[in-house]
Protein backbone atom coordinates (compact mmCIF):
# COMPACT_ATOMS: atom_id res chain seq x y z
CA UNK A 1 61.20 74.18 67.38
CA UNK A 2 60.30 70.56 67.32
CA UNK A 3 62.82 67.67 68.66
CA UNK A 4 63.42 66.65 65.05
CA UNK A 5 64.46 70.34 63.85
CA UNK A 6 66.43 70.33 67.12
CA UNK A 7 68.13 66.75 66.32
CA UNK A 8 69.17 68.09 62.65
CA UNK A 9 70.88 71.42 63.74
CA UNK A 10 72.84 69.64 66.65
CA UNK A 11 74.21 67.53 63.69
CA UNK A 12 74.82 70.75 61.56
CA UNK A 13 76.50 72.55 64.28
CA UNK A 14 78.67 69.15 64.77
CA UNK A 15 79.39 69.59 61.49
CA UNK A 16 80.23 73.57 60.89
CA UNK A 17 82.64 73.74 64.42
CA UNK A 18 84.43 70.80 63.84
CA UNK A 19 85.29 72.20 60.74
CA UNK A 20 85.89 75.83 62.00
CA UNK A 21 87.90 74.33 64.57
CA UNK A 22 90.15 71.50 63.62
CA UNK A 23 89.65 71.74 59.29
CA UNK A 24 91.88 73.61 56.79
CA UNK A 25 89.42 75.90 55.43
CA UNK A 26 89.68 78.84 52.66
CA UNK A 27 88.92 81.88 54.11
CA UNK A 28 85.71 82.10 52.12
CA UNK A 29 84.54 78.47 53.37
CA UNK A 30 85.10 80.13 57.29
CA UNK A 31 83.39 83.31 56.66
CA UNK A 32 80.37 81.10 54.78
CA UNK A 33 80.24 78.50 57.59
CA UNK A 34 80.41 81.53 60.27
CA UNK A 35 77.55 83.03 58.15
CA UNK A 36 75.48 79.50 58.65
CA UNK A 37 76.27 79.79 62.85
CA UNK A 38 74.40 83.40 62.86
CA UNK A 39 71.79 82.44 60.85
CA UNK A 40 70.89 79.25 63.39
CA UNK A 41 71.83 81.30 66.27
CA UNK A 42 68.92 83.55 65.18
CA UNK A 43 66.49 80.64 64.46
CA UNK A 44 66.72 80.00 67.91
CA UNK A 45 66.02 81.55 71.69
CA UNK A 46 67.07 79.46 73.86
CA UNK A 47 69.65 81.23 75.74
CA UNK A 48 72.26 78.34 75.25
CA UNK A 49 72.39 79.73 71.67
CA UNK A 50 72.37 83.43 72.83
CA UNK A 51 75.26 82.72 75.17
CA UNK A 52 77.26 80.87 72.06
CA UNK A 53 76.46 83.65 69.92
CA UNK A 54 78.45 85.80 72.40
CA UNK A 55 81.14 83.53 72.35
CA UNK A 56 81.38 83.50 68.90
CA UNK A 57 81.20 87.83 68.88
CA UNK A 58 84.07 87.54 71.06
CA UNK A 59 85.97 86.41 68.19
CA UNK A 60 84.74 88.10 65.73
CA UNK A 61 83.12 91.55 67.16
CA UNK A 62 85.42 91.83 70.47
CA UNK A 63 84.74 95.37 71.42
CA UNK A 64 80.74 94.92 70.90
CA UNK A 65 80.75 91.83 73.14
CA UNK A 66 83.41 93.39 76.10
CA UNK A 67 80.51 96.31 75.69
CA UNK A 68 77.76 93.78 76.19
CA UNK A 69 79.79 92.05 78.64
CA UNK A 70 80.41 95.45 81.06
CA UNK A 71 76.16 96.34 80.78
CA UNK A 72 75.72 93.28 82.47
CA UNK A 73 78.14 93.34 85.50
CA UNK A 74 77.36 95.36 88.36
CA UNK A 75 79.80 97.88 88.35
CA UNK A 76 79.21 99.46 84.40
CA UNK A 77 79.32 102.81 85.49
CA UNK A 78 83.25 102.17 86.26
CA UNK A 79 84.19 100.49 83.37
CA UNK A 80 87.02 102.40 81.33
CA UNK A 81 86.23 100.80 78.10
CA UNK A 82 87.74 98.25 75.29
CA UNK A 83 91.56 98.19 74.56
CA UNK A 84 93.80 96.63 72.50
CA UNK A 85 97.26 98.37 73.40
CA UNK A 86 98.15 98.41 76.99
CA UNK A 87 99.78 101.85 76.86
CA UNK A 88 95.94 103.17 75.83
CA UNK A 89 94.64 101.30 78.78
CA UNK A 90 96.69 102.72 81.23
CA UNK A 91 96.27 106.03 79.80
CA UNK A 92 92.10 105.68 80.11
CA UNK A 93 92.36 104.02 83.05
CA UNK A 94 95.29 105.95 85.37
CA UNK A 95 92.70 109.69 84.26
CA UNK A 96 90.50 108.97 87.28
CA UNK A 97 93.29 106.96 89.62
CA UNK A 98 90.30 106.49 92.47
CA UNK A 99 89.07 103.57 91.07
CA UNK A 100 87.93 101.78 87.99
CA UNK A 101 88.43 98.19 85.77
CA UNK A 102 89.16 98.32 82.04
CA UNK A 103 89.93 95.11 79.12
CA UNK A 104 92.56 94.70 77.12
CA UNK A 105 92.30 92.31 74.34
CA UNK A 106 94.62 90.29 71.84
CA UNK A 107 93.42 87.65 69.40
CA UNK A 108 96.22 85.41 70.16
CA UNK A 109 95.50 85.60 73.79
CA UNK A 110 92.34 86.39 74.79
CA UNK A 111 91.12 88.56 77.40
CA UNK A 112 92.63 90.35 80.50
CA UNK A 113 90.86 92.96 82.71
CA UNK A 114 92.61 95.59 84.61
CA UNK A 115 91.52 96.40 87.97
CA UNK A 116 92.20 99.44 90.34
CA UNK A 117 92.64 97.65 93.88
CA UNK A 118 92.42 100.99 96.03
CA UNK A 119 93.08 105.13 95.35
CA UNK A 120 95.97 106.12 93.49
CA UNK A 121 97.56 102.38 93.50
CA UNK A 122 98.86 100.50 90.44
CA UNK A 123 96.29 98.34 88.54
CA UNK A 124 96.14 94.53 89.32
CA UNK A 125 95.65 92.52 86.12
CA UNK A 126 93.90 89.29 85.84
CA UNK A 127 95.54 86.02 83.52
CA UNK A 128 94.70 85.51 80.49
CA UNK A 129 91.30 84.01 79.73
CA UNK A 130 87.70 84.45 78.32
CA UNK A 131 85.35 86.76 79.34
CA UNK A 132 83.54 84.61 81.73
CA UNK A 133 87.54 83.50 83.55
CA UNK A 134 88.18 87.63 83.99
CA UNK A 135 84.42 87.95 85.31
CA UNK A 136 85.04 85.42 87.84
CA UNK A 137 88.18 87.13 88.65
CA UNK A 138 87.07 90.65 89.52
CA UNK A 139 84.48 88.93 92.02
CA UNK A 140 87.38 87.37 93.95
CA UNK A 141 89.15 90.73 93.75
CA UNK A 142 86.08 92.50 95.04
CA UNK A 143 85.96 90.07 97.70
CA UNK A 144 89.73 91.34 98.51
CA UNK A 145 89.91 94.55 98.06
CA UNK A 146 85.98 96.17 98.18
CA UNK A 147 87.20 98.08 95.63
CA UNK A 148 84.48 98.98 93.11
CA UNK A 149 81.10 100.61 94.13
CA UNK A 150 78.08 99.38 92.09
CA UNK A 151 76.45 101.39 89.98
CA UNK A 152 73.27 101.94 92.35
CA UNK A 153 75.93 103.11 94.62
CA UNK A 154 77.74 105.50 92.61
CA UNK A 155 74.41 107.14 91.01
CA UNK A 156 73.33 107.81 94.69
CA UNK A 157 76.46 109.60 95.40
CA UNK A 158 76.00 111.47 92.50
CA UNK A 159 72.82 112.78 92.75
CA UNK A 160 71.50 110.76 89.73
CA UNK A 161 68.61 108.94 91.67
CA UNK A 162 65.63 110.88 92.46
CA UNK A 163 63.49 108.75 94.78
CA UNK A 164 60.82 111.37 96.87
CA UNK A 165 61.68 111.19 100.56
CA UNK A 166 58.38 110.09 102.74
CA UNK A 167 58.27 109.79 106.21
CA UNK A 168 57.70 105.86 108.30
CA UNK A 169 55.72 108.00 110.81
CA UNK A 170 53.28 109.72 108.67
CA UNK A 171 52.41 106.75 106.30
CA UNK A 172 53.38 103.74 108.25
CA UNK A 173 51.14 101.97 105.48
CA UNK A 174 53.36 102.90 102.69
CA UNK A 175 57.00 101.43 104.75
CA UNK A 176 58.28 98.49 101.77
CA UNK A 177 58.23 94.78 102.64
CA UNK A 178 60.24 92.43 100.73
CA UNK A 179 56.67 91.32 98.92
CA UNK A 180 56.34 94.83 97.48
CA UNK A 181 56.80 95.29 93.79
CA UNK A 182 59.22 98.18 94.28
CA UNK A 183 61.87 95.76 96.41
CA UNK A 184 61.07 93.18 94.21
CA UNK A 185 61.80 95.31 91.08
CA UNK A 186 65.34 96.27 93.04
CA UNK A 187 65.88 92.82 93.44
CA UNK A 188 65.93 92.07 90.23
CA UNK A 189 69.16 94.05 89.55
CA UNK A 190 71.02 91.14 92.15
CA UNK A 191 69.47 87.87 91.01
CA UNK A 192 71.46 85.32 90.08
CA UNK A 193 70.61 85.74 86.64
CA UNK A 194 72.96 88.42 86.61
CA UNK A 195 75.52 86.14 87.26
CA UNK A 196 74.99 83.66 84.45
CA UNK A 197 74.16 86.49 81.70
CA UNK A 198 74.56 86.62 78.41
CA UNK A 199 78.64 86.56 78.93
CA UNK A 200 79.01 83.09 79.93
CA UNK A 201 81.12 81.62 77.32
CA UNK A 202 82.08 77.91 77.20
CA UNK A 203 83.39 76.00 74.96
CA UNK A 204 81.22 75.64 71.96
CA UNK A 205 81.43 71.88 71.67
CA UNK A 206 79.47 71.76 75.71
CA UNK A 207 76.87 74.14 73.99
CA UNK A 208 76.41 70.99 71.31
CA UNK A 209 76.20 68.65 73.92
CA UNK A 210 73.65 70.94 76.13
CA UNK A 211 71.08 71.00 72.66
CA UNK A 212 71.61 67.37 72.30
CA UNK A 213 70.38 66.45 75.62
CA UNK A 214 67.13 69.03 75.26
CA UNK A 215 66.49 66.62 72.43
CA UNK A 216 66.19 63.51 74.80
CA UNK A 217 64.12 65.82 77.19
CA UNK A 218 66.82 66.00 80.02
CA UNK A 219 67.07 69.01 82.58
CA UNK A 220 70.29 71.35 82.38
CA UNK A 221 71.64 73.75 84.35
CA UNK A 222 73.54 77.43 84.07
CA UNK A 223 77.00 76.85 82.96
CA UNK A 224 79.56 78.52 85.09
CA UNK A 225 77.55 79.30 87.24
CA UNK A 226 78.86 81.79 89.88
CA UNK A 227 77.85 81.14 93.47
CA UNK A 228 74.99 83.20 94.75
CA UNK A 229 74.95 86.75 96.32
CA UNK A 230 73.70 86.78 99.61
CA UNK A 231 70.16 87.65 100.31
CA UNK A 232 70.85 89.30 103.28
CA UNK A 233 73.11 91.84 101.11
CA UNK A 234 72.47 91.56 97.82
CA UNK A 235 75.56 93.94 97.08
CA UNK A 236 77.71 91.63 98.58
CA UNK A 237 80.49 89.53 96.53
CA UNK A 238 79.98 86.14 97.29
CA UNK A 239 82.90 84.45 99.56
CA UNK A 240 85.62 82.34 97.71
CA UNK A 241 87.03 80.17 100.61
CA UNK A 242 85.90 77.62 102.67
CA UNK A 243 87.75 77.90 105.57
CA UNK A 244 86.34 78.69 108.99
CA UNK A 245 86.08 82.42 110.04
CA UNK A 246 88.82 84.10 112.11
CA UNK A 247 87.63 83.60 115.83
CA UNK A 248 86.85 86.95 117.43
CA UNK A 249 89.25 86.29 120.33
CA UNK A 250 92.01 84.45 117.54
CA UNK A 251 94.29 87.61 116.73
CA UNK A 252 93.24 89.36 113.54
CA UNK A 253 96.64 91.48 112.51
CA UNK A 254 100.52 91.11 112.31
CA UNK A 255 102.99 93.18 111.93
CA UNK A 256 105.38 93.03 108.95
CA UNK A 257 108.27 95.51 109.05
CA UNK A 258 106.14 98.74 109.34
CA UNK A 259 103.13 97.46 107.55
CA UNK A 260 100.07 95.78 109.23
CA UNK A 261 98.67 92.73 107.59
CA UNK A 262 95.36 91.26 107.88
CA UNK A 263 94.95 86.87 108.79
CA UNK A 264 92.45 85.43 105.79
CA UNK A 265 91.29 82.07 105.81
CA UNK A 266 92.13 80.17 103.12
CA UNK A 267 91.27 76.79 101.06
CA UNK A 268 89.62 73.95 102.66
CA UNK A 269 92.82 72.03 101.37
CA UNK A 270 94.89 73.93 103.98
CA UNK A 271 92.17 75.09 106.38
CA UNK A 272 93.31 71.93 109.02
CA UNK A 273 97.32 72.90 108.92
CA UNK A 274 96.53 76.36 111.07
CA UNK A 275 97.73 78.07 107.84
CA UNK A 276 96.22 81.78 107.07
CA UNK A 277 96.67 83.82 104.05
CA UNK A 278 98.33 87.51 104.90
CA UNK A 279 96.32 90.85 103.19
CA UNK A 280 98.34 94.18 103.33
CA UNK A 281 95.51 96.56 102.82
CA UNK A 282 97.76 99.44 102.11
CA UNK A 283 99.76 97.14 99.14
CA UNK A 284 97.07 95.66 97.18
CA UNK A 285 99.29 95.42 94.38
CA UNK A 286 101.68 93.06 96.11
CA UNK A 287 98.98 89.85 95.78
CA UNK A 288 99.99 90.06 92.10
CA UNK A 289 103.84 88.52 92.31
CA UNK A 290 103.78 87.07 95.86
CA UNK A 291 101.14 84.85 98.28
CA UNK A 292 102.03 85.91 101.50
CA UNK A 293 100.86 82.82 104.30
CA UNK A 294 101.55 82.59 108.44
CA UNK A 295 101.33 79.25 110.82
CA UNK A 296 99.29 80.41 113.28
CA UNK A 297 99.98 77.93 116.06
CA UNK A 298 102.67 80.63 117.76
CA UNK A 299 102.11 84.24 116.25
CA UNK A 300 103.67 86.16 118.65
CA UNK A 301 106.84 84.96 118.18
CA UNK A 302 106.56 84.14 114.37
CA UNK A 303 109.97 86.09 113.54
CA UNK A 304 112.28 83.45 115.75
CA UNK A 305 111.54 81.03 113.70
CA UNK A 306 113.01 80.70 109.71
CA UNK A 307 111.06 82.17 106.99
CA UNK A 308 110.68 80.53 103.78
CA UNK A 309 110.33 81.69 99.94
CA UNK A 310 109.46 79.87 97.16
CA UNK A 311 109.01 80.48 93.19
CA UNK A 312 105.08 79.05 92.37
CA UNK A 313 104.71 77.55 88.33
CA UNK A 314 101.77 76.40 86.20
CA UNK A 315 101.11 73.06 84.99
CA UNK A 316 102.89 74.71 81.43
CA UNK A 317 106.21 75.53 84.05
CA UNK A 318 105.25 79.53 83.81
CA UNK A 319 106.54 81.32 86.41
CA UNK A 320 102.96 82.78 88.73
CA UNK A 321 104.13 84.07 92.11
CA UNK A 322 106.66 84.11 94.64
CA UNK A 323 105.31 82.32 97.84
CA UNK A 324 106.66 83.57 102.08
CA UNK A 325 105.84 81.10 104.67
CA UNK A 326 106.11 82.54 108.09
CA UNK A 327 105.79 80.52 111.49
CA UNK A 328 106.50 76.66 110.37
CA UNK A 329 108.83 74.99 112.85
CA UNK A 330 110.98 73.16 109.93
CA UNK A 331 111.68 72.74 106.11
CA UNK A 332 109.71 69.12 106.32
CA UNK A 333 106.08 70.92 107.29
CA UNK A 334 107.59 74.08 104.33
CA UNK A 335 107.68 71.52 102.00
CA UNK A 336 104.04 70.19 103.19
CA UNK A 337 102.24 73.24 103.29
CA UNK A 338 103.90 74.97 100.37
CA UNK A 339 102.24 71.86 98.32
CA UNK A 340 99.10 71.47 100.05
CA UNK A 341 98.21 75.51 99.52
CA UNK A 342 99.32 75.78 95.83
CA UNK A 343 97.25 72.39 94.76
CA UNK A 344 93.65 73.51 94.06
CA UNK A 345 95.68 76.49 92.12
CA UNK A 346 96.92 74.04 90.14
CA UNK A 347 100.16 75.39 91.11
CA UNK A 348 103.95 73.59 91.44
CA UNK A 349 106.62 74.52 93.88
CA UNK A 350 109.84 75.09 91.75
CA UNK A 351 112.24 75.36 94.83
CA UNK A 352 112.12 77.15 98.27
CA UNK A 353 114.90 78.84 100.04
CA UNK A 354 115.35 80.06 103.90
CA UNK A 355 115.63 83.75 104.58
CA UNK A 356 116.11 85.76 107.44
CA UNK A 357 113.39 88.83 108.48
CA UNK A 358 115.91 91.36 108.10
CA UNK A 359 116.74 90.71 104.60
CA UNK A 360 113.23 90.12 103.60
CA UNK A 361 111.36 92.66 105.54
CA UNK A 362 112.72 95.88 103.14
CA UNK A 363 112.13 93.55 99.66
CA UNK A 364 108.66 92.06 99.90
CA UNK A 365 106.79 94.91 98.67
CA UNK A 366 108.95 95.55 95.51
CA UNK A 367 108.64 92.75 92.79
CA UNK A 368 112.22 93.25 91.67
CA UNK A 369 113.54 93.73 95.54
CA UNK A 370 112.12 90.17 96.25
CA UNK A 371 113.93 88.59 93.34
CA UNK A 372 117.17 90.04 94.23
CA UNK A 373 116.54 88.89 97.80
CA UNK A 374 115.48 85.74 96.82
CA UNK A 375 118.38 84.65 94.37
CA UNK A 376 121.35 86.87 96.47
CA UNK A 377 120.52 86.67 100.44
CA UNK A 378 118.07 83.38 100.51
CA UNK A 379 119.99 79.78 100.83
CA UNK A 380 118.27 76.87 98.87
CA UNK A 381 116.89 74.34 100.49
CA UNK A 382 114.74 72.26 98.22
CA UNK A 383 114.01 71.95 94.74
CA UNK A 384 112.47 70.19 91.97
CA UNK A 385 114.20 68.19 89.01
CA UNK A 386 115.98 70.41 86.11
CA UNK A 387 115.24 73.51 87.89
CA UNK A 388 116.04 76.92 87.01
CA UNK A 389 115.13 80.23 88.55
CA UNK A 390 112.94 82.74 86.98
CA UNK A 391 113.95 86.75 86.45
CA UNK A 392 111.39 89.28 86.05
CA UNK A 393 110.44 90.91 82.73
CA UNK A 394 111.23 94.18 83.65
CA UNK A 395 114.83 93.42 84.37
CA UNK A 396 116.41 92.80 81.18
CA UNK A 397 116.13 94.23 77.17
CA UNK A 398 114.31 92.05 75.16
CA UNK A 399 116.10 92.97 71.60
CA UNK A 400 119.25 90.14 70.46
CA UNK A 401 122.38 91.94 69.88
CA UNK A 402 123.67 88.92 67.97
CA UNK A 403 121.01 87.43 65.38
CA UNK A 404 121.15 83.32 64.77
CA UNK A 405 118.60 80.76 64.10
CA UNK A 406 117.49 79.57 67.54
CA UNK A 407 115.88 75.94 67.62
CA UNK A 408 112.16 75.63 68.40
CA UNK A 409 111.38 76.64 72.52
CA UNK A 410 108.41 75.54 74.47
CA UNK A 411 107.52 77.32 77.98
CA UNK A 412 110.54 75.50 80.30
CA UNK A 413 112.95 76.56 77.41
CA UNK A 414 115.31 79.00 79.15
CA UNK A 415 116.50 82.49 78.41
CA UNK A 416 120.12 82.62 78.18
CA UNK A 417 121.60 86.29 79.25
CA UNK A 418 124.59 88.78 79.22
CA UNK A 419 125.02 91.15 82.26
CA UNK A 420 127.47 93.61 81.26
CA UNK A 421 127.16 97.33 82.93
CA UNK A 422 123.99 96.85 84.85
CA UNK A 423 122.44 95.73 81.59
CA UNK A 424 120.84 92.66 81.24
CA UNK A 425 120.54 91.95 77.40
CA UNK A 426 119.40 88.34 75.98
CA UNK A 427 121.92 85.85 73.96
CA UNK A 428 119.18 83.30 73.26
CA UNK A 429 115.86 83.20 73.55
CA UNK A 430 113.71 85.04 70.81
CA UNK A 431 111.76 82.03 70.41
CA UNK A 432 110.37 81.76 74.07
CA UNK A 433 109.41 85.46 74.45
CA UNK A 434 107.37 84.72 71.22
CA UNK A 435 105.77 82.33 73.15
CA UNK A 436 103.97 85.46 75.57
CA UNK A 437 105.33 88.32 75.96
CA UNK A 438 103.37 89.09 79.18
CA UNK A 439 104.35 86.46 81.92
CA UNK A 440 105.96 88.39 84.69
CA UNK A 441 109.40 86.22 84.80
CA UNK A 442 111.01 83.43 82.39
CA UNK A 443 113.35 80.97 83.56
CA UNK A 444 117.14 81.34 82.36
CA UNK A 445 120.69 81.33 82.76
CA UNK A 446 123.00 84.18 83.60
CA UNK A 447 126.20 84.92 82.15
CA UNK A 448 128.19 88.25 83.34
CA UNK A 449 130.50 89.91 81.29
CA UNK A 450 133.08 90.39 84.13
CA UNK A 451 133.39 86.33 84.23
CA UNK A 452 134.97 86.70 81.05
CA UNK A 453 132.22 86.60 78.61
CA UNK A 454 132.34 89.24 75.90
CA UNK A 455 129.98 89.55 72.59
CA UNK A 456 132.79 88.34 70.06
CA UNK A 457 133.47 85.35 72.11
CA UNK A 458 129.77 84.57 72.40
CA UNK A 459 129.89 85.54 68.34
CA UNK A 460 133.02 83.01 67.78
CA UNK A 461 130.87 80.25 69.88
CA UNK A 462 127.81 80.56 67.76
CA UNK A 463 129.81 80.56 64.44
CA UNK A 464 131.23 76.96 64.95
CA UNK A 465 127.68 75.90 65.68
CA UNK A 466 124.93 74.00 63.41
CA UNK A 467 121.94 75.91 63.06
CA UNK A 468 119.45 75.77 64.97
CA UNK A 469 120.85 76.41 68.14
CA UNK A 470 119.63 75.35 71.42
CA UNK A 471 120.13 77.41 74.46
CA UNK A 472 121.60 74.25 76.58
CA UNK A 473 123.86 73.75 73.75
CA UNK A 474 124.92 77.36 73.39
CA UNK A 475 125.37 77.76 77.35
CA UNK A 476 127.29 74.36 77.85
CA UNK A 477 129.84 75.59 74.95
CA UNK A 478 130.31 78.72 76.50
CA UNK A 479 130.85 77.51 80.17
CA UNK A 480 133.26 74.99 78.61
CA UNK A 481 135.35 77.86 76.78
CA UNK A 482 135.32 80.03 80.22
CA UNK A 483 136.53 77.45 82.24
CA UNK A 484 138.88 76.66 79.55
């Protein structure tokens, strides 16, 4: 294909996914100008149009490319297959509880993966994303956790390899140097190609861009690009921090409560404040709701000094993690190294609070025994404008006993709640669960029935309202009537 040709389909392609993107189109005008992206896709083979065409089958063939997807990784021989309903995932996943990864998809969303972190423990689960996001993400948990075997690995184990066995001493001739075509045809299987395969998807408007400059002749290279595996073990996942090793003679373990946790370095961000992440090997699935992080300047005597926990957001105010700070002298360096470590997440601090050891050492390994801790026994010592606290999922009913026309809710819209009998049931709020219905806590505010608040005063309240009603609004009026 000739610069010209070239020139003419990066204008067509301009044309068609500006359209499929950002146009009002019929649904036979989509499925015709979907048509016209296969049909250059296949004029071409460069792999910048192979790697779109994935992209595009993630759309519109999902379990065919999460199938393409899983040949390519490593670790295909322990992938659990292609879901759509999380109770099938679990199901697939939880038959052989040793270990295993599985994706669950949902147009609206995207992808997630589900990985088992270590025997019999509960699956961690990646954000949302695309294929290439997840990808990245089991790497870092492999770094973690070394919890997947590859498939040259596992087909050993099993028997499934049969290689002849020869003896160094009676052919010293035949021994394999890294030049021989055997090592080099193992090799293979860990290049880096591997890492930029045919599942790299970007956006398809960087694809345009890419074709464009091949037309003026300019070099590219691999999108999203992970970093290399090491040569000297081509198995290995490649390191995601940048901070300096743990020192041999630096000490490599604390212990918390009866549990022994592991020092990691962290980002270069954080690397110069003597700040370490904490691992619990035998709670993997505890990295998913809280960062756990020690000041190593006095770890011997970390537990005299206070202990701090904090609620980490998103840029869209989503609740991600909880956050403990051991070992920091004072709230001033908290508040500094609280900041400084959730930056290159891209995280916010919502508000931290001071706890004591004994009330958090029995509630950090239990998502909703951290959040009772953390809004009953910790004092508040800093937060950030308009804040309210976040309450996990799990902890309240999701159905409206009272139905009303709420007003529009974006992600720092609150949930506004009834506790009544150890029941947690929602007032307001249908609107921001529609928003996703799979972040682990939502902000809110808590009414309790024992306060005074029943359902027909709540049902009097909303009557003398305008519709729509706004959760402020509604909470305000009801405060007001209580103390009334």
């Amino acid at each position: 294909m000739n610069a010209l040709e070239k020139a003419l389909l990066v204008k067509e392609l301009h044309h068609l996914l500006n359209d499929l993107e950002h146009g009002s189109l019929s649904f036979f005008e989509i499925a015709k100008s979907k048509s016209r992206l296969i049909e250059i896709f296949r004029l071409c083979d460069e792999p910048i149009f192979k790697k779109q065409l994935l992209k595009f089958k993630s759309q519109t063939q999902p379990e065919q490319a999460a199938t393409d997807f899983a040949n390519q990784t490593l670790f295909k021989l322990s992938y659990r297959g292609f879901f759509q309903q999380d109770h099938d995932l679990q199901q697939a996943l939880y038959q052989n509880a040793e270990s295993g990864w599985a994706i669950l998809y949902r147009p609206a969303q995207g992808w997630q993966m589900w990985l088992i972190p270590a025997s019999n423990r509960s699956a961690l689960t990646s954000a949302w994303g695309n294929l290439d996001d997840i990808y990245r993400w089991m790497l870092e948990q492999q770094q973690r956790y070394s919890c997947l075997k590859t498939d040259d690995k596992l087909k050993q184990k099993l028997g499934m390899l049969e290689q002849p066995i020869t003896l160094a001493s009676a052919k010293p001739e035949t021994n394999l140097s890294p030049d021989t075509p055997a090592i080099q045809q193992q090799n293979q299987v860990y290049n880096s190609s591997l890492l930029e395969p045919k599942v790299d998807i970007i956006p398809a408007s960087d694809h345009v861009n890419r074709i464009a400059s091949e037309v003026q002749q300019t070099n590219t290279q691999g999108i999203n690009e992970l970093p290399p595996i090491s040569e000297d073990n081509p198995q290995a996942i490649p390191a995601i921090t940048n901070q300096k090793s743990i020192s041999k003679d630096f000490p490599q373990t604390v212990e918390l409560a009866s549990y022994i946790a592991r020092l990691q370095p962290l980002h270069e961000k954080i690397a110069a404040e003597a700040v370490y992440g904490l691992e619990v090997p035998s709670l993997p699935e505890i990295s998913q709701y809280v960062d756990l992080l020690i000041h190593a300047s006095d770890l011997e005597n970390w537990q005299e000094r206070p202990i701090y926990l904090a609620e980490q957001i998103d840029s869209q105010n989503c609740f991600r993690k909880y956050l403990v700070l051991f070992g920091v002298e004072n709230q001033i360096q908290t508040v500094h190294v609280m900041h400084r470590f959730t930056e290159p997440y891209q995280h916010r601090i919502a508000a931290i609070k001071e706890i004591s050891w004994e009330d958090l050492a029995e509630t950090f390994t239990g998502f909703e025994a951290l959040f009772y801790s953390y809004t009953q026994k910790a004092a508040l010592i800093w937060k950030n404008e308009n804040y309210l606290p976040f309450i996990p999922a799990q902890l309240f009913q999701t159905q409206k006993f009272i139905q009303f026309e709420e007003s529009p809710a974006d992600f720092k819209t609150p949930l506004l709640l009834l506790k009544e009998r150890q029941k947690i049931r929602v007032i307001h709020g249908q609107n921001r669960l529609n928003l996703s219905r799979t972040e682990s806590a939502y902000p809110y505010f808590l009414l309790e029935r024992h306060h005074g608040v029943s359902w027909q005063l709540i049902q009097n309240i909303i009557n003398q309202m305008k519709s729509p009603i706004d959760c402020y609004q509604l909470y305000e009026a009801i405060q007001k009537h209580i103390s009334d």
